[in-house]
C-alpha atoms as a PDB file:
ATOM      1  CA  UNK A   1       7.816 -47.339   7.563  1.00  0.00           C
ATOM      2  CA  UNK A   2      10.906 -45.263   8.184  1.00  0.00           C
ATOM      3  CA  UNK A   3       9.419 -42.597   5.618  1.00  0.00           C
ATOM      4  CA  UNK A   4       6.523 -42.615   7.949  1.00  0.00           C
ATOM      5  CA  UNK A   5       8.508 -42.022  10.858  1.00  0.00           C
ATOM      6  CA  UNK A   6      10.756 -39.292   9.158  1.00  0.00           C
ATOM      7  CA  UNK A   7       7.763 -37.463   7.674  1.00  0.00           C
ATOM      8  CA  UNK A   8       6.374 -37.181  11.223  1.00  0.00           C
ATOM      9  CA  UNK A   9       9.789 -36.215  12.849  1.00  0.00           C
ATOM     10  CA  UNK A  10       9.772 -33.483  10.249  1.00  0.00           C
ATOM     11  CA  UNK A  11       6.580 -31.950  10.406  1.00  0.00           C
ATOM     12  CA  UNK A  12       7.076 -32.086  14.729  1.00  0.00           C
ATOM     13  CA  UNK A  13      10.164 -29.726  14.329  1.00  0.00           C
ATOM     14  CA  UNK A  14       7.844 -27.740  11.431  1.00  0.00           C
ATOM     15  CA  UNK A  15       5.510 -27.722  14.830  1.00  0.00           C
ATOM     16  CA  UNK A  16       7.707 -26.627  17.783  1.00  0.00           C
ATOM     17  CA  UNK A  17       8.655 -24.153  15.480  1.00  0.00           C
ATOM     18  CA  UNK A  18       5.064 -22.825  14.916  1.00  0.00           C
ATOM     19  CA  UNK A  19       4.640 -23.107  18.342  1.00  0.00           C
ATOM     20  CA  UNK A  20       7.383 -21.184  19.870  1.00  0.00           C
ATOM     21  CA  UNK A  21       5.852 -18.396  17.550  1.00  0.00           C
ATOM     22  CA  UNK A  22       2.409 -18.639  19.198  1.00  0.00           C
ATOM     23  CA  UNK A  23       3.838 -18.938  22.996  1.00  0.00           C
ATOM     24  CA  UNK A  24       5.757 -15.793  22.259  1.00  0.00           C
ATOM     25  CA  UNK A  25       2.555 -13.924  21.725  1.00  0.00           C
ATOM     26  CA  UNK A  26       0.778 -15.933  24.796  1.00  0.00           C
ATOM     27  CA  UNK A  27       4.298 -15.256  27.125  1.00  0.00           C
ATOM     28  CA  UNK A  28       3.661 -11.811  26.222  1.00  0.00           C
ATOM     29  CA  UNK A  29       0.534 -11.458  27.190  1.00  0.00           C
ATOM     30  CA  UNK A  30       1.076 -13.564  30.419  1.00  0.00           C
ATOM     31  CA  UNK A  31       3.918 -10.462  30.973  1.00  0.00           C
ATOM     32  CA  UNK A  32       1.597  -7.540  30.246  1.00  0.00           C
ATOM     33  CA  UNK A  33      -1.306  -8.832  32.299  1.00  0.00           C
ATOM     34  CA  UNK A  34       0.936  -9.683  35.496  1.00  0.00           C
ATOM     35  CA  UNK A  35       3.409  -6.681  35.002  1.00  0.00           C
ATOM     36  CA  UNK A  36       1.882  -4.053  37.328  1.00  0.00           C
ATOM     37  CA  UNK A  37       1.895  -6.893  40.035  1.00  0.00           C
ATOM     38  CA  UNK A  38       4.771  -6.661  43.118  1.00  0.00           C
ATOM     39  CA  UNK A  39       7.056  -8.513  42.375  1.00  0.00           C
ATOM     40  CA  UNK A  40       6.466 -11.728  44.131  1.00  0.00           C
ATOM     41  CA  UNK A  41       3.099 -12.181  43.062  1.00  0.00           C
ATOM     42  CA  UNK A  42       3.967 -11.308  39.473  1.00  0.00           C
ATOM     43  CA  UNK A  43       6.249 -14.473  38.974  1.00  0.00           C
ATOM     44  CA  UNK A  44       4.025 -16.775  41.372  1.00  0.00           C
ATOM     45  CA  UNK A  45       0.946 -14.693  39.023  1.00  0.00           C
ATOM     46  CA  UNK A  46       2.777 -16.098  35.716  1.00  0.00           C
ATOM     47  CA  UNK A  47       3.491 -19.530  37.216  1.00  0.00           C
ATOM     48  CA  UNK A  48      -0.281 -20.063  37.466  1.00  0.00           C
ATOM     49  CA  UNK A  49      -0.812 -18.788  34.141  1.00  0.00           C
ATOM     50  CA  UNK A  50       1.576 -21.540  32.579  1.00  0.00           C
ATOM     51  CA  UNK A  51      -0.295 -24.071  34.942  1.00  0.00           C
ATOM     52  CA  UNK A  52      -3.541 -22.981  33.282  1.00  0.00           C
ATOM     53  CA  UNK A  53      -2.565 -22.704  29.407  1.00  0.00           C
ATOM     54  CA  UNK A  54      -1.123 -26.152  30.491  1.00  0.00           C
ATOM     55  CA  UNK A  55      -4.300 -27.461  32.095  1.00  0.00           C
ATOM     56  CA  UNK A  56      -6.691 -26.008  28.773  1.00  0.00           C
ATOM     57  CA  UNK A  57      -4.117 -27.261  25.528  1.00  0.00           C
ATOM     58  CA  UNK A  58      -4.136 -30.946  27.443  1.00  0.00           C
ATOM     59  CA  UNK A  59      -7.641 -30.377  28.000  1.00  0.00           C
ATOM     60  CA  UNK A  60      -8.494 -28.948  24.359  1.00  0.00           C
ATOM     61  CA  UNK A  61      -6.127 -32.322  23.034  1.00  0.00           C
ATOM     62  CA  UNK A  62      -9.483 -34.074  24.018  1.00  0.00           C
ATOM     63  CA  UNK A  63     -11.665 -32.151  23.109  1.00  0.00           C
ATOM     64  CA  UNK A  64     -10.586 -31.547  19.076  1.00  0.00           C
ATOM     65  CA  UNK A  65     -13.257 -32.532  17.366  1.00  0.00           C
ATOM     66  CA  UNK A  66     -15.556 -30.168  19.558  1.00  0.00           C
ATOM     67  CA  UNK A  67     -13.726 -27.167  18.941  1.00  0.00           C
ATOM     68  CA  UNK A  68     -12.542 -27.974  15.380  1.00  0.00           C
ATOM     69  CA  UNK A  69     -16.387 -28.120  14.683  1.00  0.00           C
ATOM     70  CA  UNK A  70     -18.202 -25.802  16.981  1.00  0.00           C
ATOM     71  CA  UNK A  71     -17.859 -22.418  15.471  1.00  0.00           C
ATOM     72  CA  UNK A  72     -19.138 -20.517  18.474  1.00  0.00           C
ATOM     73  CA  UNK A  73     -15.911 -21.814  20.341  1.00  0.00           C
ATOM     74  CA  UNK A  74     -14.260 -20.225  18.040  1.00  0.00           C
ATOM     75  CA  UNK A  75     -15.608 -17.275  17.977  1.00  0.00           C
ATOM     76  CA  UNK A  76     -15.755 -16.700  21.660  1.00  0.00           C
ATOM     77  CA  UNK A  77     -12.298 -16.624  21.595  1.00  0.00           C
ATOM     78  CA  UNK A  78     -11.998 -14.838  18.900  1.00  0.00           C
ATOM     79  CA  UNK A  79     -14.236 -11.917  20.429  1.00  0.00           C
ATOM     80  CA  UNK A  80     -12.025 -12.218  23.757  1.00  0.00           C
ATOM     81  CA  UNK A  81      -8.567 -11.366  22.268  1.00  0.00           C
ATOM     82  CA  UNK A  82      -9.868  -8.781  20.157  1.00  0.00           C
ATOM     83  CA  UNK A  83     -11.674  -7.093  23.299  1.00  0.00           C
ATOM     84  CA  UNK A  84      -8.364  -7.324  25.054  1.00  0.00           C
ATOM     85  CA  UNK A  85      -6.061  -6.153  22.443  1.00  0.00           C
ATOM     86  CA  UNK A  86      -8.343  -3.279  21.054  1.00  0.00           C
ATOM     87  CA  UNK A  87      -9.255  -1.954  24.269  1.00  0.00           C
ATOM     88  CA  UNK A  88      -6.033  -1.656  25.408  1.00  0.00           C
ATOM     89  CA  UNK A  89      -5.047   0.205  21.551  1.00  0.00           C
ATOM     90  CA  UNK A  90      -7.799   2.639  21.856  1.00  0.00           C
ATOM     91  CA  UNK A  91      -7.220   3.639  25.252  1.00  0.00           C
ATOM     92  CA  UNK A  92      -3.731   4.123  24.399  1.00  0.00           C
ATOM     93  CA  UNK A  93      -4.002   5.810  21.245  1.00  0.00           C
ATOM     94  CA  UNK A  94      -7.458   7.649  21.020  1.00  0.00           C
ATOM     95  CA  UNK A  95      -8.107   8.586  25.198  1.00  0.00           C
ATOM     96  CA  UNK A  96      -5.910   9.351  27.665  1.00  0.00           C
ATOM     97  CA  UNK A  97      -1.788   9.372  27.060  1.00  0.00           C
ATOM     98  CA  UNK A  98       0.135   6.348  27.320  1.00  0.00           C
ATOM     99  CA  UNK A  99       1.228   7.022  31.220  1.00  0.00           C
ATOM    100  CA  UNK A 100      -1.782   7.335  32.126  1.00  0.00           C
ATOM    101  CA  UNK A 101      -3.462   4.693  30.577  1.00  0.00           C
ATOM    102  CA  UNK A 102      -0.606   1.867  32.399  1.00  0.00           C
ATOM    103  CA  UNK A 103      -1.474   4.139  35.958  1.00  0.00           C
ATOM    104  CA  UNK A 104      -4.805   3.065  35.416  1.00  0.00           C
ATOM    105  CA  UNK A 105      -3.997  -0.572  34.797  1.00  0.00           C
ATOM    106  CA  UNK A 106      -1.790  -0.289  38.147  1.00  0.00           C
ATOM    107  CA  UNK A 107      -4.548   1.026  39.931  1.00  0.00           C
ATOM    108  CA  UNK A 108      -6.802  -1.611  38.560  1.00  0.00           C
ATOM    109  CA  UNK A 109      -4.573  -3.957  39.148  1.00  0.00           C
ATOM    110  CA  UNK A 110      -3.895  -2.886  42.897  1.00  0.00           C
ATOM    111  CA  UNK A 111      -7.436  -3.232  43.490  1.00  0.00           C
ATOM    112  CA  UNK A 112      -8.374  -6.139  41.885  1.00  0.00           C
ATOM    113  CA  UNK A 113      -5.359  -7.759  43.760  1.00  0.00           C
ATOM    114  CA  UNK A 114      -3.788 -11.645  42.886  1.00  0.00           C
ATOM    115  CA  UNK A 115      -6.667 -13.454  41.690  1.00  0.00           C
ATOM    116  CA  UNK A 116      -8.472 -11.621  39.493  1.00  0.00           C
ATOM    117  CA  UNK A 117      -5.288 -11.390  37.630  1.00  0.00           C
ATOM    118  CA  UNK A 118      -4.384 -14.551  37.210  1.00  0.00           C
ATOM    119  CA  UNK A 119      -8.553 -15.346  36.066  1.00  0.00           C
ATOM    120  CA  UNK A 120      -7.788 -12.336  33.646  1.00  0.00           C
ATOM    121  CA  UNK A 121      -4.788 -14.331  32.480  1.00  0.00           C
ATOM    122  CA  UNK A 122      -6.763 -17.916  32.440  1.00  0.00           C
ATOM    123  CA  UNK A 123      -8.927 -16.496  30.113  1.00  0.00           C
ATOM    124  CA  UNK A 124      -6.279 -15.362  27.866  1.00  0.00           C
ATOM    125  CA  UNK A 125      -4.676 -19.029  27.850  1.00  0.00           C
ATOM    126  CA  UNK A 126      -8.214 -20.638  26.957  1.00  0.00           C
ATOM    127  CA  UNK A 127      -8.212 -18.537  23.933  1.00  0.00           C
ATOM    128  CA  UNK A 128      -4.620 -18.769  22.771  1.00  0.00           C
ATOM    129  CA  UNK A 129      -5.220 -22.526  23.469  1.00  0.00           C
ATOM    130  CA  UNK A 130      -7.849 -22.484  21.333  1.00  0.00           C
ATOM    131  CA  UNK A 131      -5.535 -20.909  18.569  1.00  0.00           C
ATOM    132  CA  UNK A 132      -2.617 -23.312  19.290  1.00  0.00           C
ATOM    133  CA  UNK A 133      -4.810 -26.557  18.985  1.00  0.00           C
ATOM    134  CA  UNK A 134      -6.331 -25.559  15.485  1.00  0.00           C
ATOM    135  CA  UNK A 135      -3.106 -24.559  14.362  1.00  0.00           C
ATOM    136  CA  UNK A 136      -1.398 -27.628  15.292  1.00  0.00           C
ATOM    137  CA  UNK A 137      -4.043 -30.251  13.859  1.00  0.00           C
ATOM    138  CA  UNK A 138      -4.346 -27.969  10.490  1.00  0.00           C
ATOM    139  CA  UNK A 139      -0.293 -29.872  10.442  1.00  0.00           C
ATOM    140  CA  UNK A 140      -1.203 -32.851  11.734  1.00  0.00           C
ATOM    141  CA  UNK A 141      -4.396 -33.859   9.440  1.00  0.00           C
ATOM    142  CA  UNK A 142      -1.577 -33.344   6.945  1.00  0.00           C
ATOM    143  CA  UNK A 143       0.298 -36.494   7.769  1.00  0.00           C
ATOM    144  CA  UNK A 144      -0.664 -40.103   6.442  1.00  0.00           C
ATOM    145  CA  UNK A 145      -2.088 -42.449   9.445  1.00  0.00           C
ATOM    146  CA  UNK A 146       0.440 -44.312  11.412  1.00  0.00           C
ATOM    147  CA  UNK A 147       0.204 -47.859  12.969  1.00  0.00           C
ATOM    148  CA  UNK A 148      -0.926 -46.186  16.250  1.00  0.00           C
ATOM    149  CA  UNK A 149      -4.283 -46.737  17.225  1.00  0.00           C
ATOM    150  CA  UNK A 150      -6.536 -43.864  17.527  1.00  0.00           C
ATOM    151  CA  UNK A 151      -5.975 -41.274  20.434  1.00  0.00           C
ATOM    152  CA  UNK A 152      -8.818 -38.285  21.808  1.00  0.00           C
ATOM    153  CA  UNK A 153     -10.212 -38.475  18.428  1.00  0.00           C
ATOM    154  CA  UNK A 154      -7.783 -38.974  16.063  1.00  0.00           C
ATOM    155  CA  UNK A 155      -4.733 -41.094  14.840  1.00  0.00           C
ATOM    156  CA  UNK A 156      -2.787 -42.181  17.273  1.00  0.00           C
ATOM    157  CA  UNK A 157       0.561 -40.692  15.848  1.00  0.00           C
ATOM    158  CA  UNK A 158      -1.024 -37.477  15.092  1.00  0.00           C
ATOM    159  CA  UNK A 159      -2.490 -37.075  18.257  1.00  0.00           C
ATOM    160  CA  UNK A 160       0.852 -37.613  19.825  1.00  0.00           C
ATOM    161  CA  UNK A 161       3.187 -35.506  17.266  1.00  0.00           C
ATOM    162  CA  UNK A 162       0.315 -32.548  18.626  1.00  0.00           C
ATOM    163  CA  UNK A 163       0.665 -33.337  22.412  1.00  0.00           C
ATOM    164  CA  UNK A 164       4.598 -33.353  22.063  1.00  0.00           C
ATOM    165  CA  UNK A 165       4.276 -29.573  19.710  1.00  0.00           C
ATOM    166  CA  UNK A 166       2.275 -28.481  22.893  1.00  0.00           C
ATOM    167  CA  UNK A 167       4.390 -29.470  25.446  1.00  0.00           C
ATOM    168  CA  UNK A 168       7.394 -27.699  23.698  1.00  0.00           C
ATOM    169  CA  UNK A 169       5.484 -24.875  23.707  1.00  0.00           C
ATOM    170  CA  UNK A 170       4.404 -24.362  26.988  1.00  0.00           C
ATOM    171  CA  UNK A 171       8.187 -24.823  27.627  1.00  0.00           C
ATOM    172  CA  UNK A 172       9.196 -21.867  25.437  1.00  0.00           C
ATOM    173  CA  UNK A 173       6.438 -20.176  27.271  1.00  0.00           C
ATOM    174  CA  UNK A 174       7.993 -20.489  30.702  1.00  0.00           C
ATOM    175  CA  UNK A 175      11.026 -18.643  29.319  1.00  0.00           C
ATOM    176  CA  UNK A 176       9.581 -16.252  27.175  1.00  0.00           C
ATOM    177  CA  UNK A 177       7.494 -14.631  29.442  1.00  0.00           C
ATOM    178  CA  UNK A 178      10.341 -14.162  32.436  1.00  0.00           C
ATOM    179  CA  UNK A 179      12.340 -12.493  29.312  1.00  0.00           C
ATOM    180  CA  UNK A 180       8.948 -10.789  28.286  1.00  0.00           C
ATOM    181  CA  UNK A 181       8.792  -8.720  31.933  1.00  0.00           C
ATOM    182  CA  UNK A 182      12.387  -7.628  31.728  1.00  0.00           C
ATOM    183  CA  UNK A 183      12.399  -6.339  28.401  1.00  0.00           C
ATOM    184  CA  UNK A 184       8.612  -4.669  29.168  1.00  0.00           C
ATOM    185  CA  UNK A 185      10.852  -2.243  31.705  1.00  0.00           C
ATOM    186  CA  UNK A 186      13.315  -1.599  29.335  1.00  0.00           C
ATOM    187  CA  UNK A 187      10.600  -0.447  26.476  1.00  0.00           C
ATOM    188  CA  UNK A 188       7.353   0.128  28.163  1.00  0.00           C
ATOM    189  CA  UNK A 189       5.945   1.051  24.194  1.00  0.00           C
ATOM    190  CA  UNK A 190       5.922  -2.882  23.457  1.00  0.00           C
ATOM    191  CA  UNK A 191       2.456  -3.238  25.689  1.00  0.00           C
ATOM    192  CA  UNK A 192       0.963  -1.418  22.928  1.00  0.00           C
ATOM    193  CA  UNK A 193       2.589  -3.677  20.720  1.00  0.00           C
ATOM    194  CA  UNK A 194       1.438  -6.714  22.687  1.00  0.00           C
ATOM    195  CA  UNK A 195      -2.216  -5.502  22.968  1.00  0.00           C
ATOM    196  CA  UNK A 196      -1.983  -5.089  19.160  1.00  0.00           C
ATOM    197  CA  UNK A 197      -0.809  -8.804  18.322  1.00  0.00           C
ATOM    198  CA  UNK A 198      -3.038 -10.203  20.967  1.00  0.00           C
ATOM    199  CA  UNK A 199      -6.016  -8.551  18.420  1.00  0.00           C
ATOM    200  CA  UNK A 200      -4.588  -9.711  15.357  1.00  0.00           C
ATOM    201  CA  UNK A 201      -4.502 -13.529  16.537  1.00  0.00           C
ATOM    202  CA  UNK A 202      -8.259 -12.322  17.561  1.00  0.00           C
ATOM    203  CA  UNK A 203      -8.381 -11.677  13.663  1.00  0.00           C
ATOM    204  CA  UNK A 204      -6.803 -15.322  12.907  1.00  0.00           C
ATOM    205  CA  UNK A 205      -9.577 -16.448  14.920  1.00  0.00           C
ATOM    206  CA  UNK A 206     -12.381 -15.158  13.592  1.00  0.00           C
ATOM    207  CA  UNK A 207     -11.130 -15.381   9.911  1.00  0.00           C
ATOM    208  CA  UNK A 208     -10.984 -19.578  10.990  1.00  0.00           C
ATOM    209  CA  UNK A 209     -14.678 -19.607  12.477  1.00  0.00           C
ATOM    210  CA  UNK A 210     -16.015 -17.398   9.269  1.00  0.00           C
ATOM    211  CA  UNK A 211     -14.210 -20.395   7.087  1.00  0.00           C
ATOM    212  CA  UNK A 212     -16.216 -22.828   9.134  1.00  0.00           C
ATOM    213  CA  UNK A 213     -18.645 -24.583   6.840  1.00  0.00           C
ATOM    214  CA  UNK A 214     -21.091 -23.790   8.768  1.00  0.00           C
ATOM    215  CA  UNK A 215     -21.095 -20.274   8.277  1.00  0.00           C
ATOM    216  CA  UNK A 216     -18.806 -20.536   5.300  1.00  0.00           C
ATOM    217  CA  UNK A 217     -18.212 -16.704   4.904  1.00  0.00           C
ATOM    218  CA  UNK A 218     -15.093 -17.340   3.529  1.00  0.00           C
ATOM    219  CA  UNK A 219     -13.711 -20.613   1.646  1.00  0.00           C
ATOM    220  CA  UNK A 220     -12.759 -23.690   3.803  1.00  0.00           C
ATOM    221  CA  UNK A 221      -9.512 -24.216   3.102  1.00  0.00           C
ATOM    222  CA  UNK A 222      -8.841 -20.503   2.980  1.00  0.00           C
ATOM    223  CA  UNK A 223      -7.218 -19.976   7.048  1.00  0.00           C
ATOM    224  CA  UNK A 224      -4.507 -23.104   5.831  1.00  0.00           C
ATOM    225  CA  UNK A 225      -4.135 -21.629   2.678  1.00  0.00           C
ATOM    226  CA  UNK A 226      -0.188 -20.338   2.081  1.00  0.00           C
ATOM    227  CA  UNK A 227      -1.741 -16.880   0.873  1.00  0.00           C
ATOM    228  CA  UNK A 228      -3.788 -16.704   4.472  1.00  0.00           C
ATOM    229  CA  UNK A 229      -0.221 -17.705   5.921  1.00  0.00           C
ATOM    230  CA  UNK A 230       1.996 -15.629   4.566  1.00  0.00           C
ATOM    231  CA  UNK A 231      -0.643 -12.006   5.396  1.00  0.00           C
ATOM    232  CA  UNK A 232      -0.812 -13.367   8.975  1.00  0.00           C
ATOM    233  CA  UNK A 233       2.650 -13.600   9.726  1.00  0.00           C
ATOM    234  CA  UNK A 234       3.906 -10.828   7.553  1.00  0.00           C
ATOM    235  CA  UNK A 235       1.312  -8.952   9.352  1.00  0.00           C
ATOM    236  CA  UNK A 236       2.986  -9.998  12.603  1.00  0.00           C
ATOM    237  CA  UNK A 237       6.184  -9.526  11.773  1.00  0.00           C
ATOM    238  CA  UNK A 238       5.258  -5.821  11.265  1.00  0.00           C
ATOM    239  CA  UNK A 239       3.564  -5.110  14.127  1.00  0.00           C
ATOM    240  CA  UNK A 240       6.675  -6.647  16.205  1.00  0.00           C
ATOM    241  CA  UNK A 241       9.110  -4.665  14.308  1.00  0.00           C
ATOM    242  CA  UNK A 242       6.843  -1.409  14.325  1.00  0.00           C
ATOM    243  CA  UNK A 243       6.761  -1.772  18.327  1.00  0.00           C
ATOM    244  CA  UNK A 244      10.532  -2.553  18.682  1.00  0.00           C
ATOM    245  CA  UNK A 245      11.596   0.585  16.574  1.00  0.00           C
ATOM    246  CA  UNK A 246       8.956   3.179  18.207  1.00  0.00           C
ATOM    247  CA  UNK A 247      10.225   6.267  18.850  1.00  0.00           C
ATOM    248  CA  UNK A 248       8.689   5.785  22.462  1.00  0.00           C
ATOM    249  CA  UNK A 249      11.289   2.849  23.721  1.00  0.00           C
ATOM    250  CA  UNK A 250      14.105   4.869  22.559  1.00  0.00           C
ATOM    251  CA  UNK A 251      12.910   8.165  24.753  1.00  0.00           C
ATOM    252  CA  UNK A 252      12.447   6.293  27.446  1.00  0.00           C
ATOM    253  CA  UNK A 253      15.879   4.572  27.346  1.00  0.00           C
ATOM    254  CA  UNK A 254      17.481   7.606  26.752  1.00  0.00           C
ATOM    255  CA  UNK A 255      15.696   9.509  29.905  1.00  0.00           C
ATOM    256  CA  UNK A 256      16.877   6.122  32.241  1.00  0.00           C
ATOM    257  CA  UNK A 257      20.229   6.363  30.837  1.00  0.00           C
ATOM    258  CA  UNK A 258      20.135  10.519  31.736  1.00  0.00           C
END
């Protein structure tokens, strides 16, 4: 029984882990979306936002075996973050210049006001919510069954080592995305950056709903396969680095320092 126990603990830090990876991409995108805010309404704008991605992981904890099976959840969300992210990329890169492209989002912003902002930003949470969930019961369905009696749908201990890897995250997520605004003034080139990883979890996405076996476009066991794993995050990892080291950031720190 205490291998049980251990082999949960283990695969819970494995998960906190795995989450503080996907809450920096949703505190990023909670940053980007409520940057061009004042500056009152941008923290009270990202306080809501944490309310929300709180409000849809507890809510998607019950509803597992709906989304784990119902591809077109999936791919809704899918479709969402790679709207958002490649709208933002093409804009940026292919139509007007960068400066102009965040006036407009200021302007759009200014007239959209508080609310709409903070829906823009709910619907961002469903869909990384979506993306945290699978991710987290791809690890859990891992472990052996505990003693616990079954929970929304599954074991009991599973279901609980998953609620515990959320909570964690939405933690990290409260602190990430205060950091996130700062560090958006210091190197306005990283909203690029974020658009650009928000589409690439779009990609994780949709490569999970093509996998479903009801479409079955790709092999099952292909999104939780370490070759699937390792592209995603080395793909990540290279997008985040790309943005950090952009000629752009280091213009624009040299022209505040002038």
């Amino acid at each position: 029984m205490d291998s049980l126990w251990l082999e949960y603990a283990w695969a819970l830090l494995i998960l906190i882990g795995l989450e503080g990876l996907l809450s920096a991409d949703n505190a990023l995108v909670l940053a980007v979306i409520a940057k061009h805010l004042p500056e009152d309404q941008k923290k009270k704008a990202i306080n809501y936002g944490i309310l929300m991605a709180f409000v849809f992981r507890f809510a998607a904890l019950f509803a597992i075996s709906f989304i784990a099976n119902v591809w077109q959840i999936q791919a809704i969300g899918a479709a969402y973050l790679l709207y958002l992210g490649l709208k933002h990329i093409i804009q940026a890169r292919f139509g007007k210049k960068n400066e102009d492209v965040h006036e407009d989002v200021k302007k759009d912003a200014a007239g959209k006001a508080f609310w709409p902002t903070v829906g823009k930003i709910g619907l961002a949470d469903l869909a990384f919510a979506i993306d945290s969930i699978l991710a987290a019961v791809a690890l859990a369905l891992g472990l052996p069954d505990s003693p616990l009696r079954d929970f929304g749908g599954m074991d009991g201990g599973k279901f609980l080592i998953v609620l515990l890897g959320g909570i964690a995250g939405l933690v990290l997520i409260k602190f990430a995305a205060t950091w996130f605004v700062k560090l958006l003034g210091e190197r306005p080139a990283l909203e690029t950056t974020a658009y650009a990883i928000v589409a690439w979890v779009g990609v994780k996405l949709a490569v999970i709903t093509l996998a479903h076996e009801d479409i079955a476009a790709l092999d099952h066991e292909f999104p939780h396969s370490t070759t699937w794993t390792l592209i995603f995050y080395g793909v990540l990892i290279a997008i985040a680095l790309v943005g950090w080291f952009t000629p752009s950031n280091k213009k624009q720190v040299q022209v505040d320092t002038n």
